[in-house]
C-alpha atoms as a PDB file:
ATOM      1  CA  UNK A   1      26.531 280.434 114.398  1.00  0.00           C
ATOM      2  CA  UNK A   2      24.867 279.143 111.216  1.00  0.00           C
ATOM      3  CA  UNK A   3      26.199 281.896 109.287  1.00  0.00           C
ATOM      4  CA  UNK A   4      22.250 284.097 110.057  1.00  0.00           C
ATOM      5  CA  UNK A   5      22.559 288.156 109.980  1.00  0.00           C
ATOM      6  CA  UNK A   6      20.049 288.910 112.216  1.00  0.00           C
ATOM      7  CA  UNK A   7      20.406 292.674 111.192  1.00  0.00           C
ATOM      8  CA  UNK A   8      20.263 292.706 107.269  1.00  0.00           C
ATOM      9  CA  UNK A   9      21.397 295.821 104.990  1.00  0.00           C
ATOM     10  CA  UNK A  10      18.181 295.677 103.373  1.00  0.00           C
ATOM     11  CA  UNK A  11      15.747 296.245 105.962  1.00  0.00           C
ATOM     12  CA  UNK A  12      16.237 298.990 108.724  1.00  0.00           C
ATOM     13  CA  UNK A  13      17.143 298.314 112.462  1.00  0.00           C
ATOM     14  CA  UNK A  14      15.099 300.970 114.011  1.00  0.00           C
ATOM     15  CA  UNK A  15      11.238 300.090 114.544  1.00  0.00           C
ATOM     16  CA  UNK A  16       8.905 301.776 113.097  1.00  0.00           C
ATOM     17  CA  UNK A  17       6.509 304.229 115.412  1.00  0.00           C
ATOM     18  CA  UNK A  18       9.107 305.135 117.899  1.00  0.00           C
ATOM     19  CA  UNK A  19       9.801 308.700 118.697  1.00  0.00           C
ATOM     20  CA  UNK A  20      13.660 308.355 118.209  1.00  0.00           C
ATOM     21  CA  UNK A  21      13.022 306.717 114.550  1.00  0.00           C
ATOM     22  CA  UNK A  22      10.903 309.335 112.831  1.00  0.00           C
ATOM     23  CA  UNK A  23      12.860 311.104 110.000  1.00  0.00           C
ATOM     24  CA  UNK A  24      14.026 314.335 110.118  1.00  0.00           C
ATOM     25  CA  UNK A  25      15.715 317.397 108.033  1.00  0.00           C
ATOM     26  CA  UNK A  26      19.261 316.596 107.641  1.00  0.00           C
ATOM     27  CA  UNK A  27      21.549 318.990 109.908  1.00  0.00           C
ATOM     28  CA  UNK A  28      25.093 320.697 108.835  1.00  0.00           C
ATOM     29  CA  UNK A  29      27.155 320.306 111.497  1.00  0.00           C
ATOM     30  CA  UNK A  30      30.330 322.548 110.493  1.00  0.00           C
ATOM     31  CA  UNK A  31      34.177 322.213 112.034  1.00  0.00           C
ATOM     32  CA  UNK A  32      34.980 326.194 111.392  1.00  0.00           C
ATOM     33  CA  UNK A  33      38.459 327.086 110.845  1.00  0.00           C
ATOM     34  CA  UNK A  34      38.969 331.200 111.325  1.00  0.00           C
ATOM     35  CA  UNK A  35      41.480 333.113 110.073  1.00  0.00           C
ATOM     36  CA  UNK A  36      42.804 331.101 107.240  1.00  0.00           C
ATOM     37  CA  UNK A  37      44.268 333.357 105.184  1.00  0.00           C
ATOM     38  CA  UNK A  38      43.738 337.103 103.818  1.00  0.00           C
ATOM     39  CA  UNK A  39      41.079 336.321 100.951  1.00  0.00           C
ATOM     40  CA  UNK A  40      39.132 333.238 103.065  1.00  0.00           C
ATOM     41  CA  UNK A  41      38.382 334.492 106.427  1.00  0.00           C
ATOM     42  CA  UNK A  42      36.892 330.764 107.552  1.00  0.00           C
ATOM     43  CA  UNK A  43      36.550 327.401 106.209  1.00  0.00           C
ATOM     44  CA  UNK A  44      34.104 324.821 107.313  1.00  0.00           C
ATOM     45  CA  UNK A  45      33.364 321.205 106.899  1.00  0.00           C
ATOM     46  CA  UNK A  46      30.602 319.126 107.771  1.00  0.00           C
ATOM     47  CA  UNK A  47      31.366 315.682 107.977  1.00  0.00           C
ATOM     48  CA  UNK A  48      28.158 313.604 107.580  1.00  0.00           C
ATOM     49  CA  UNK A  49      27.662 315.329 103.923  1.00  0.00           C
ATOM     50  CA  UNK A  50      31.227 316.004 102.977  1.00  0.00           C
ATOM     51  CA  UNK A  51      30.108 319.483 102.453  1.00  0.00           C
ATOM     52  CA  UNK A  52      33.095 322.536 102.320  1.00  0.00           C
ATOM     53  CA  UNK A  53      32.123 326.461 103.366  1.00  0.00           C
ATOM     54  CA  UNK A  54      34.720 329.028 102.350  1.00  0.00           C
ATOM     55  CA  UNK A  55      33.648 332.351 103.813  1.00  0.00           C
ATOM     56  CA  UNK A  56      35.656 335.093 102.022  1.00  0.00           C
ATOM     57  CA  UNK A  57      36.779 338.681 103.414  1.00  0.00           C
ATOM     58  CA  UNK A  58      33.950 340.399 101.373  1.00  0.00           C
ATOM     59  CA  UNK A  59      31.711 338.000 103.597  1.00  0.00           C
ATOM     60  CA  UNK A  60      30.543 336.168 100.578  1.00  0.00           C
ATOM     61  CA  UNK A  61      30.399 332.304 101.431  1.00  0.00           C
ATOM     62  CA  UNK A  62      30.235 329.412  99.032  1.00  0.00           C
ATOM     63  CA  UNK A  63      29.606 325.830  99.574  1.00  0.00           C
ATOM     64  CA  UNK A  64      31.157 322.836  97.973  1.00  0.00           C
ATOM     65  CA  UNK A  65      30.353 319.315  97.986  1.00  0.00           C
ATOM     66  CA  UNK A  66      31.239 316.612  97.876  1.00  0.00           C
ATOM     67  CA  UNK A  67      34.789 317.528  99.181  1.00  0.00           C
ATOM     68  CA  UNK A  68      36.911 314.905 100.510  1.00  0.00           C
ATOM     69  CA  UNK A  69      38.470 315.700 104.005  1.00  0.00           C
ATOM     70  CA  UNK A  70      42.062 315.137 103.619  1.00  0.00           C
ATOM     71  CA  UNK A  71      41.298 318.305 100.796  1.00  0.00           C
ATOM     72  CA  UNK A  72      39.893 320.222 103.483  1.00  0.00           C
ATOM     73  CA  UNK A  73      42.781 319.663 105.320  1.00  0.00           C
ATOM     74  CA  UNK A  74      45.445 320.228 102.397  1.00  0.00           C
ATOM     75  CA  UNK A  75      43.459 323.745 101.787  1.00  0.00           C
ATOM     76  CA  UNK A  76      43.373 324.475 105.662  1.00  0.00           C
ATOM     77  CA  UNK A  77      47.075 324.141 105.719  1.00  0.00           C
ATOM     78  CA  UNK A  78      48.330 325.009 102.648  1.00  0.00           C
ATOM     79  CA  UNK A  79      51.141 328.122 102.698  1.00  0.00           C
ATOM     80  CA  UNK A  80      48.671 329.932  99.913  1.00  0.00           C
ATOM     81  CA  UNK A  81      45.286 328.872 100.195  1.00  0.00           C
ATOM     82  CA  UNK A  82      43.803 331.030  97.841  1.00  0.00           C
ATOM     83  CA  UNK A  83      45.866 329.800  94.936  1.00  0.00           C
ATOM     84  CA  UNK A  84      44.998 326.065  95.933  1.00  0.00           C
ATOM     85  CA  UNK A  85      41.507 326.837  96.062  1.00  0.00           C
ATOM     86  CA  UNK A  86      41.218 328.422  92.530  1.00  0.00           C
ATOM     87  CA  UNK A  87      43.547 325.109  91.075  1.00  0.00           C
ATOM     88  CA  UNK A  88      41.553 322.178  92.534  1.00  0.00           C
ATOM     89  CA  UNK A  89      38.200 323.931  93.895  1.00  0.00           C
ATOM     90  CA  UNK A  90      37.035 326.830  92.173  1.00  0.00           C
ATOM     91  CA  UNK A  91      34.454 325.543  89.287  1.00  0.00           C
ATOM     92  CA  UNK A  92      35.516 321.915  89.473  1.00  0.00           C
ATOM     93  CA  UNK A  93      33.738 321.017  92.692  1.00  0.00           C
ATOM     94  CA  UNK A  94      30.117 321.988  92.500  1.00  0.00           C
ATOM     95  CA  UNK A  95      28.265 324.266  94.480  1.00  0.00           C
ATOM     96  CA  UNK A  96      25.693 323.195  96.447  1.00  0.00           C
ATOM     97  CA  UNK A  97      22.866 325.389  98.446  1.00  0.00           C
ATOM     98  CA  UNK A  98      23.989 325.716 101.982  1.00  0.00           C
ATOM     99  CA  UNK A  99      21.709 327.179 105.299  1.00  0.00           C
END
């Protein structure tokens, strides 16, 4: 080849008018984790916006992002998850609205 992109990063692949192109609302689509520990009944993470739900045993539920996964992870498996959330979480990561 002559070195051509025939798909540029500056103009979109999809064409314009089809059904399958139009734009639409942006989805969560949480991994739920249950029974993490005795203050967080459930995490969640959503992948495509790097978006973290921690639903606590008072069934309050708060939203961070953006949260990197392998933090996810380290809170999902952590021997005290509460304490790792308040140390790396808790008012340092914002919180965003969540549906």
């Amino acid at each position: 080849m002559d070195g051509h992109n025939p798909y540029p990063r500056d103009r979109p692949i999809a064409v314009q008018g089809h059904p399958w192109c139009l734009k639409r609302e942006p989805t969560m689509n949480m991994i739920w984790d249950r029974h993490v520990s005795g203050r967080i009944r459930e995490l969640g993470y959503d992948v495509t916006t790097r978006t973290m739900a921690v639903v606590f045993s008072d069934k309050t539920t708060k939203f961070h992002a953006p949260v990197p996964y392998p933090l996810y992870a380290s809170l999902f498996h952590a021997t005290f998850p509460e304490r790792l959330y308040k140390q790396v979480i808790d008012g340092k990561i914002p919180l965003v609205a969540g549906t």
